[in-house]
C-alpha atoms as a PDB file:
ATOM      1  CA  UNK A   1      -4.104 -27.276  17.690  1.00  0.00           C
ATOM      2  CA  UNK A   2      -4.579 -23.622  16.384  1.00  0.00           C
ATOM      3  CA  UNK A   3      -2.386 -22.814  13.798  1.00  0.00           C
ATOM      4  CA  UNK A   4       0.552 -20.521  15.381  1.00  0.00           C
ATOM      5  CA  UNK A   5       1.309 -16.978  13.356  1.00  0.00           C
ATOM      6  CA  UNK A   6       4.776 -17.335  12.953  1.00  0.00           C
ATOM      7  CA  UNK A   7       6.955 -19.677  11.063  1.00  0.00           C
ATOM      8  CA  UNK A   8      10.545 -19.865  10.604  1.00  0.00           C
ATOM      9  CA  UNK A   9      12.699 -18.977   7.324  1.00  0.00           C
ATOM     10  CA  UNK A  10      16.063 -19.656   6.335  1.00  0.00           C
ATOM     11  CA  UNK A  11      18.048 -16.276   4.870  1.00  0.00           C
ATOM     12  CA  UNK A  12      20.853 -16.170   3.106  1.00  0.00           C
ATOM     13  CA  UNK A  13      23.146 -13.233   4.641  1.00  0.00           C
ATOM     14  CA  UNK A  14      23.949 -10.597   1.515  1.00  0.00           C
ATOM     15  CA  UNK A  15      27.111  -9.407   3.530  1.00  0.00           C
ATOM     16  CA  UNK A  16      28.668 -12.388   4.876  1.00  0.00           C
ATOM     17  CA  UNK A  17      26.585 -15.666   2.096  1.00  0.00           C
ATOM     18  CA  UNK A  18      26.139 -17.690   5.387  1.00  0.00           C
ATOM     19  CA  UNK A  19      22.493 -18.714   6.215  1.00  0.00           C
ATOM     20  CA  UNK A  20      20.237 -17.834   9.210  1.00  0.00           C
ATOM     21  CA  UNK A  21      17.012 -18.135  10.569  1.00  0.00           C
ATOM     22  CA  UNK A  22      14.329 -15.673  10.852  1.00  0.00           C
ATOM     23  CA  UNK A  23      11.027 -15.445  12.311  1.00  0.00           C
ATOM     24  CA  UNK A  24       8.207 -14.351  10.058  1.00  0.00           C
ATOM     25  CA  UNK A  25       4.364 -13.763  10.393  1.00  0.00           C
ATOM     26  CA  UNK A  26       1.333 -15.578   8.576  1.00  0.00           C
ATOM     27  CA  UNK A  27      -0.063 -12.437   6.867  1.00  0.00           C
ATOM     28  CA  UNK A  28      -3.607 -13.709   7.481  1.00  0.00           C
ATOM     29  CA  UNK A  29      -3.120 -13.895  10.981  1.00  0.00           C
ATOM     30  CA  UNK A  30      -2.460  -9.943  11.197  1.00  0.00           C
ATOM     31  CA  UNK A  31      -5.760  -7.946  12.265  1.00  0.00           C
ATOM     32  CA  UNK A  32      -5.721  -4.483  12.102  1.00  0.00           C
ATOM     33  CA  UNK A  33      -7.698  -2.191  14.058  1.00  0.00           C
ATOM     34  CA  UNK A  34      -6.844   1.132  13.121  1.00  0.00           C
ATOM     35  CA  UNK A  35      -3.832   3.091  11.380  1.00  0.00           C
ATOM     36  CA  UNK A  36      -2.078   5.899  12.316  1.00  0.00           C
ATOM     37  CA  UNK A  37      -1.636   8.713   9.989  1.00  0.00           C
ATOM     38  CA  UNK A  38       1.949   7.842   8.970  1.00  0.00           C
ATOM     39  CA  UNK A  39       0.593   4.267   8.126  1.00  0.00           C
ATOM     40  CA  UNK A  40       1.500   2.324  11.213  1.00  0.00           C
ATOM     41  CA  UNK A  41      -0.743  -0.130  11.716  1.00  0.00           C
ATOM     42  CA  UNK A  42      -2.606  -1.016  15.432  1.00  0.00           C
ATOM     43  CA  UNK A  43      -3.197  -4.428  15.903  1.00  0.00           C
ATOM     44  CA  UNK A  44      -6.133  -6.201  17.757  1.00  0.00           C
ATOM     45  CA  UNK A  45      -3.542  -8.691  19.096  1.00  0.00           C
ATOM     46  CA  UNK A  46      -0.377  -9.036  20.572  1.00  0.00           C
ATOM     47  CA  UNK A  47       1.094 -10.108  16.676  1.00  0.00           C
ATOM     48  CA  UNK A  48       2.958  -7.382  15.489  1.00  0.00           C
ATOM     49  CA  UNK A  49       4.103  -7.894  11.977  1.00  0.00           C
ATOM     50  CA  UNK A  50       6.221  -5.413  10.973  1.00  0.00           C
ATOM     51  CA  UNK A  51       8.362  -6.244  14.162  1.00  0.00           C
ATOM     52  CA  UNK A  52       9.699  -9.014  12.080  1.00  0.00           C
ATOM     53  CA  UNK A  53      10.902  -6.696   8.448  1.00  0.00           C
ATOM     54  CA  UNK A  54      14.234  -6.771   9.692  1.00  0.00           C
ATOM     55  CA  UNK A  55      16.868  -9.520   9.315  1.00  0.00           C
ATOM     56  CA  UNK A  56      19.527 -10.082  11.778  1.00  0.00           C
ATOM     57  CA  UNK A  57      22.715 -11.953  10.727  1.00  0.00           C
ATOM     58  CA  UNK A  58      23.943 -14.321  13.549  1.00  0.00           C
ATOM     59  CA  UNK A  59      27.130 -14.913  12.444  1.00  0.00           C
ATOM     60  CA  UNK A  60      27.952 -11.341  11.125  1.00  0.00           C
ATOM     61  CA  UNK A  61      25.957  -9.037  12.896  1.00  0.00           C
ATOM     62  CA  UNK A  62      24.689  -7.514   9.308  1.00  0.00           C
ATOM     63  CA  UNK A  63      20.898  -6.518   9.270  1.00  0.00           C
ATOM     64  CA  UNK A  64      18.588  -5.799   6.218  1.00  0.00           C
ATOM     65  CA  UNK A  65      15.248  -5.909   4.814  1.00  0.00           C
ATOM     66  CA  UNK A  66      14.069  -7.371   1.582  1.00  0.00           C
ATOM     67  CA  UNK A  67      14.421  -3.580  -0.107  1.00  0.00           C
ATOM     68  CA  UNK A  68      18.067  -3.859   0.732  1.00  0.00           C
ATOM     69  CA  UNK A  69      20.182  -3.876  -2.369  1.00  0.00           C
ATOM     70  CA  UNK A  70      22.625  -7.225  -2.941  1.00  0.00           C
ATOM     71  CA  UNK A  71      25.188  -4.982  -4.667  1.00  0.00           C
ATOM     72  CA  UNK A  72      27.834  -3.484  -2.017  1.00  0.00           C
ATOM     73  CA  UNK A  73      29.924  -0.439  -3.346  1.00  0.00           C
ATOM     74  CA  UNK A  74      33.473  -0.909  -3.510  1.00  0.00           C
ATOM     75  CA  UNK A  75      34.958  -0.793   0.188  1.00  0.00           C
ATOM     76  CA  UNK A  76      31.656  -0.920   1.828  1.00  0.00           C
ATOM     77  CA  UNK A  77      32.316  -4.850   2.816  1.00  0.00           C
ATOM     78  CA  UNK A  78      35.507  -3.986   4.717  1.00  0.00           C
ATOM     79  CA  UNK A  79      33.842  -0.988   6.410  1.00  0.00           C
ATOM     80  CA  UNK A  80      30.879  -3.199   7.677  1.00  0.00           C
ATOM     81  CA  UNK A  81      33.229  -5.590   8.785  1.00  0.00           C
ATOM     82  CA  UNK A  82      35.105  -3.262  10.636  1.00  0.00           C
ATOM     83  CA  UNK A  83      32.389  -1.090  12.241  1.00  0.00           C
ATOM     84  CA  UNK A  84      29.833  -4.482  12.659  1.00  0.00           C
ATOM     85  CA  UNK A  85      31.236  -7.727  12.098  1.00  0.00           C
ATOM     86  CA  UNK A  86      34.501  -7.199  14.450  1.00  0.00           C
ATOM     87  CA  UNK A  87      32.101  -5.919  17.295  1.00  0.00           C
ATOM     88  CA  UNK A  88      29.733  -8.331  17.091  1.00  0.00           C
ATOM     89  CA  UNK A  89      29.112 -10.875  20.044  1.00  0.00           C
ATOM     90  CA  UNK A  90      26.992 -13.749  18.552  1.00  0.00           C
ATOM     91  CA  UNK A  91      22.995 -13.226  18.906  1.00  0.00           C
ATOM     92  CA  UNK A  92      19.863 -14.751  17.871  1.00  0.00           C
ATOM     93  CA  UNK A  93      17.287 -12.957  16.240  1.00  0.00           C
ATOM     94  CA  UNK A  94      14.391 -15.635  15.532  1.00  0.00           C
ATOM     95  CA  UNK A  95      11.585 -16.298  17.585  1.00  0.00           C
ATOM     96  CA  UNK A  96       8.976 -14.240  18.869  1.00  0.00           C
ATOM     97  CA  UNK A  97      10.599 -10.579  18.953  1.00  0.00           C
ATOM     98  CA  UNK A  98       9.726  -8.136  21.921  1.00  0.00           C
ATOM     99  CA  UNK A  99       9.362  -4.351  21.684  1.00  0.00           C
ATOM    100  CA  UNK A 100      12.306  -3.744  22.310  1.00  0.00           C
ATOM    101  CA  UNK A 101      14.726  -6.621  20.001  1.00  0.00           C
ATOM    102  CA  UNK A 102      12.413  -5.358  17.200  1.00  0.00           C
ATOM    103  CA  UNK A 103      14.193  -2.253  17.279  1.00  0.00           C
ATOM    104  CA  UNK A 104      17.214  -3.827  18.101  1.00  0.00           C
ATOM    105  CA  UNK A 105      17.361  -5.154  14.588  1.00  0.00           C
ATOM    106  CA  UNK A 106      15.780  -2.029  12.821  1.00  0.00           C
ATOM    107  CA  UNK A 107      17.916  -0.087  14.493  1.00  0.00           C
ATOM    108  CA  UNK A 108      20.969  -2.452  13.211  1.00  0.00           C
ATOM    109  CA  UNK A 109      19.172  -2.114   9.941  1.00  0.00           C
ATOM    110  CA  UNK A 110      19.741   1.224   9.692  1.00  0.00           C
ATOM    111  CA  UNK A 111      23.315   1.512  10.527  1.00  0.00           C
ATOM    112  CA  UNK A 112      23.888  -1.402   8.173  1.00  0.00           C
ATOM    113  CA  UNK A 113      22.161   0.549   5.759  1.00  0.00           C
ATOM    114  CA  UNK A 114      24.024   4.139   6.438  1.00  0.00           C
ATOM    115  CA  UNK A 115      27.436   2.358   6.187  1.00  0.00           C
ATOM    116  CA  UNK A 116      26.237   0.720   2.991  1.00  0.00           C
ATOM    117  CA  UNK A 117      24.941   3.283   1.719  1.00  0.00           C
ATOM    118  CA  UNK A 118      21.043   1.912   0.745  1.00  0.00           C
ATOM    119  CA  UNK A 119      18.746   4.425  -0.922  1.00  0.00           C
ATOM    120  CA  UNK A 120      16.832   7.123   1.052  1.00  0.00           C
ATOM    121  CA  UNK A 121      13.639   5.539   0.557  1.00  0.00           C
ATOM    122  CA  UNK A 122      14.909   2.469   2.245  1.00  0.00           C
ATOM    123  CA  UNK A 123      16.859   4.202   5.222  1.00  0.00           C
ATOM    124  CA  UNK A 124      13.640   6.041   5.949  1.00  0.00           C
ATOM    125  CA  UNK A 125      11.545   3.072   6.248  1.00  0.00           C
ATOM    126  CA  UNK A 126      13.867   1.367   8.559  1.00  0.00           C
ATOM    127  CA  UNK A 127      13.961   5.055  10.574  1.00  0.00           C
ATOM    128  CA  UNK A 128      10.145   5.388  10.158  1.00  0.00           C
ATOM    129  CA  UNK A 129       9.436   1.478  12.236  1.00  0.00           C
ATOM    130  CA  UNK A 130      11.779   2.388  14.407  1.00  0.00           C
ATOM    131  CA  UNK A 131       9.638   5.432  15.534  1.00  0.00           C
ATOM    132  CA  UNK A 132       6.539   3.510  15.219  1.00  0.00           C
ATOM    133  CA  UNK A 133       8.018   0.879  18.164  1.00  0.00           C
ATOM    134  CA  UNK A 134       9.015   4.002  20.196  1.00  0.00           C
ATOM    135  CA  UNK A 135       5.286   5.130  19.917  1.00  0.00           C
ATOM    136  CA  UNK A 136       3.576   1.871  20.702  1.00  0.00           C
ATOM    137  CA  UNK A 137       6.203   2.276  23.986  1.00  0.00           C
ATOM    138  CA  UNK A 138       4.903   6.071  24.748  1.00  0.00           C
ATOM    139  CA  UNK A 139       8.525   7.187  24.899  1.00  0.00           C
ATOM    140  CA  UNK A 140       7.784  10.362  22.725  1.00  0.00           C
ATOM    141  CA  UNK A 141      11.042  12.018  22.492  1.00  0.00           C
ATOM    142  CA  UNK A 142      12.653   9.230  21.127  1.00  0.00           C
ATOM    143  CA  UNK A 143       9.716   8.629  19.039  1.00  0.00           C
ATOM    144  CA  UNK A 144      10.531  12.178  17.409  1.00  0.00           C
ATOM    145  CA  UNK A 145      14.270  11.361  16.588  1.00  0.00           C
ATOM    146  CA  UNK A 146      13.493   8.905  15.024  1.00  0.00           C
ATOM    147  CA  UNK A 147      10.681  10.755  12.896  1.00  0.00           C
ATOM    148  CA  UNK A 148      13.383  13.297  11.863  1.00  0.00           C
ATOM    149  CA  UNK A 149      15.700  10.852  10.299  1.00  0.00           C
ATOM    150  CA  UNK A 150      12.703   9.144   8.335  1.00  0.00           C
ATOM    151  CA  UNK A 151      10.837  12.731   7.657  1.00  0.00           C
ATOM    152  CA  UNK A 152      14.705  14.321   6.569  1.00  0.00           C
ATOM    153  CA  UNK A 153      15.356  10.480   4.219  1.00  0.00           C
ATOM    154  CA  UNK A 154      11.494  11.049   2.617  1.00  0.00           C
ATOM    155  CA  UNK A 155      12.563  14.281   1.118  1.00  0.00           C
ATOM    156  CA  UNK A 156      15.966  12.994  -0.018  1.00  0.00           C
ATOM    157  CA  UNK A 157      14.191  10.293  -1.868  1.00  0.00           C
ATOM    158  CA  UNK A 158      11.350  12.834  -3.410  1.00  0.00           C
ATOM    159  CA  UNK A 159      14.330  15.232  -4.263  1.00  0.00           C
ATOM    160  CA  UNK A 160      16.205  12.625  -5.459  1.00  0.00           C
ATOM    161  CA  UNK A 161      13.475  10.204  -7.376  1.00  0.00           C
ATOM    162  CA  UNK A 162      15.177   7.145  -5.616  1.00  0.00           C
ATOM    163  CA  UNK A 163      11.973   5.587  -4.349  1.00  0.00           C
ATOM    164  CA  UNK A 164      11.399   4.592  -8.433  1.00  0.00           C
ATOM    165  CA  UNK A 165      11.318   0.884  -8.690  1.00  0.00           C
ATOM    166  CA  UNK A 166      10.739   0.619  -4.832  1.00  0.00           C
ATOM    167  CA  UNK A 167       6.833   0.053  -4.414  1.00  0.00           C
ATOM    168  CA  UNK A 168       6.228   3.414  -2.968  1.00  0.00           C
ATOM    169  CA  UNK A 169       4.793   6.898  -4.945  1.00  0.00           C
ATOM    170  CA  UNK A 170       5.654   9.783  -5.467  1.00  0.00           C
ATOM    171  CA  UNK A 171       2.574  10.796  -3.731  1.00  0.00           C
ATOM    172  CA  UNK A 172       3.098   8.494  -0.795  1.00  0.00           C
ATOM    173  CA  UNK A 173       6.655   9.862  -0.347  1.00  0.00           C
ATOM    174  CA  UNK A 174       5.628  13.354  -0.660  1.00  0.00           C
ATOM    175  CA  UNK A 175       2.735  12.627   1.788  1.00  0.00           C
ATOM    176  CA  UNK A 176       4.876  11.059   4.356  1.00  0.00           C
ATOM    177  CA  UNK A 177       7.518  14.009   4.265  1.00  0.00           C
ATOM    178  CA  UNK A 178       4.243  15.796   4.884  1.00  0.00           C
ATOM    179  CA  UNK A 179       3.311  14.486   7.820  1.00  0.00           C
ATOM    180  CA  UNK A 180       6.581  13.842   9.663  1.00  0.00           C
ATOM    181  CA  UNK A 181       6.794  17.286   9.179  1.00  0.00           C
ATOM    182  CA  UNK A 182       3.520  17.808  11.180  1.00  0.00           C
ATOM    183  CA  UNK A 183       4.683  15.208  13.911  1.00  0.00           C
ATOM    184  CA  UNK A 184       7.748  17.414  14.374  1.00  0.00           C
ATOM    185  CA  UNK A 185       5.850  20.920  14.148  1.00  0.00           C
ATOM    186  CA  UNK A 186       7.739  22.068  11.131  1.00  0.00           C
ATOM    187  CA  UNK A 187       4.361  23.608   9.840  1.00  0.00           C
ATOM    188  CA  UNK A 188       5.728  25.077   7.239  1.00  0.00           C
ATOM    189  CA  UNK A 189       7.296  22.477   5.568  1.00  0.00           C
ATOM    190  CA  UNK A 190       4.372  19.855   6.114  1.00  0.00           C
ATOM    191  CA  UNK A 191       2.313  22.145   4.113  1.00  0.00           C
ATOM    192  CA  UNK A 192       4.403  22.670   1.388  1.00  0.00           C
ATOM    193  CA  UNK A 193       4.914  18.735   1.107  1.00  0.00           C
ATOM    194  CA  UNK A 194       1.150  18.213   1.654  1.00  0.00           C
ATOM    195  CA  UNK A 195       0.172  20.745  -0.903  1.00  0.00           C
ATOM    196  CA  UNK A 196       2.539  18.964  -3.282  1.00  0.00           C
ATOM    197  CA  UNK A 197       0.442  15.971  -2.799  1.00  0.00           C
ATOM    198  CA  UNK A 198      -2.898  17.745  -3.257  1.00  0.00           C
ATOM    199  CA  UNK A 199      -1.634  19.327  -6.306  1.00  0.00           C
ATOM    200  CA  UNK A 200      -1.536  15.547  -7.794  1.00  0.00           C
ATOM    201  CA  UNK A 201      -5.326  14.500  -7.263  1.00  0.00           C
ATOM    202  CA  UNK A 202      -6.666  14.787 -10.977  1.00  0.00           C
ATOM    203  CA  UNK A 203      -3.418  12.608 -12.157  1.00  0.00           C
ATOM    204  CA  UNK A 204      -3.335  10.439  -9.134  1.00  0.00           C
ATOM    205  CA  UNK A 205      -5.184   7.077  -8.381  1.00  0.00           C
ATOM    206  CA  UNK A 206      -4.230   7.372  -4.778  1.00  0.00           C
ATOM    207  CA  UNK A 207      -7.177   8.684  -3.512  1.00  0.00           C
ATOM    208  CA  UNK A 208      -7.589   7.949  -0.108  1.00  0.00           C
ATOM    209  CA  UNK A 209      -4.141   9.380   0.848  1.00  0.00           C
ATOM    210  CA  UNK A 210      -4.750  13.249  -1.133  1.00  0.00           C
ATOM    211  CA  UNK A 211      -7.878  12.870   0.886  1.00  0.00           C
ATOM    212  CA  UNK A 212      -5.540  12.695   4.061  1.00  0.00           C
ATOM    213  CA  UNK A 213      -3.271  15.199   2.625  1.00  0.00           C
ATOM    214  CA  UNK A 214      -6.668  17.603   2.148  1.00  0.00           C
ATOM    215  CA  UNK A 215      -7.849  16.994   5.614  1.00  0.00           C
ATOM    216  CA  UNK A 216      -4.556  18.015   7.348  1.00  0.00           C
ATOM    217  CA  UNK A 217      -3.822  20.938   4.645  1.00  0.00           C
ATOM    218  CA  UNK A 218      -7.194  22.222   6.243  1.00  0.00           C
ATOM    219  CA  UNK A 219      -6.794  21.750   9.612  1.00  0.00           C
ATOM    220  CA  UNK A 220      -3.111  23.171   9.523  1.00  0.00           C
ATOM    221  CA  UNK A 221      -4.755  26.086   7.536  1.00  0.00           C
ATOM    222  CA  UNK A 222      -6.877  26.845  10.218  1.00  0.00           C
ATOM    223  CA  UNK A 223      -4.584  26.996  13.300  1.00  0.00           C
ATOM    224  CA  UNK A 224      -2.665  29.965  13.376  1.00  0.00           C
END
């Protein structure tokens, strides 16, 4: 019997403390065949794994992502359970997610996140999968709102040194501001971002991506 790529995991909800299950993905199952310039991954399969980031409270309707903070600002709790929890009609989240309940949850990750008020760096993740999804479904303009909100969140967190402490660069953030910028033809902008990243290559270990910042610098350069 071949082994199958998800398994099941029990969460404990940071809003509401009651427990859920979610579906994850074996990591060694995932085969990539190519990545987008933003970082989305293509997969050789029909095992998506970063359709399954998001959690999806059952009981509360409350969604987050490990990179969500446990601490909840005074007031927050009662606004989420007014705006959310009051709304929500019971649903269930695990199993094997489609297109379309993966951004479902991302997308309740997000406003769960706005209300809460999560860091930049995390808001534009959740912003940046969503767009990813609405790629991998060819529904462009959508695809572009959804690059806004992550592109506009990127530069809040380089402005505002928020992605510290969260796994992610100053050069990757500056890179991705970069080239949400070129998704949304804000030329300008992209190469101001992408020249920030250039400008880090004899302090930065991160190689491969001022490469990618160097090869759209120079292909920007050279459409006028």
């Amino acid at each position: 019997m071949d082994l199958s790529p998800y398994y099941t995991k029990q969460v404990d909800c940071i809003h509401c403390k009651k427990k859920f299950n979610t579906t994850k993905i074996r990591m060694k199952m995932l085969k990539i065949a190519s990545t987008d310039a933003d970082f989305r991954p293509v997969y050789e399969n029909d095992v998506h794994g970063y359709f399954y980031n998001a959690y999806v409270c059952e009981h509360c309707g409350f969604a987050f992502t490990d990179d969500f903070s446990t601490y909840f600002m005074p007031g927050t709790s009662e606004v989420l359970q007014q705006q959310i929890s009051n709304k929500w009609v019971h649903h269930d989240f695990s199993g094997e997610r489609s297109p379309q309940q993966a951004l479902q949850a991302y997308q309740l990750a997000l406003v769960s996140g706005q209300i809460k008020k999560e860091k930049h760096i995390t808001l534009a993740g959740l912003a940046l999968r969503c767009a990813w999804i609405y790629r991998s479904l060819k529904q462009h303009d959508a695809e572009l709102r959804f690059i806004r909100i992550a592109r506009d969140q990127y530069i809040e967190a380089f402005s505002t040194g928020d992605y510290v402490n969260s796994g992610m660069s100053e050069v990757r953030v500056a890179y991705l501001a970069a080239e949400l910028s070129r998704r949304l033809d804000e030329r300008e902008k992209a190469i101001r971002y992408f020249s920030i990243v250039i400008e880090q290559q004899r302090t930065s270990n991160e190689i491969k991506i001022i490469d990618m910042a160097k090869d759209a610098w120079n292909d920007m350069r050279q459409v006028q």
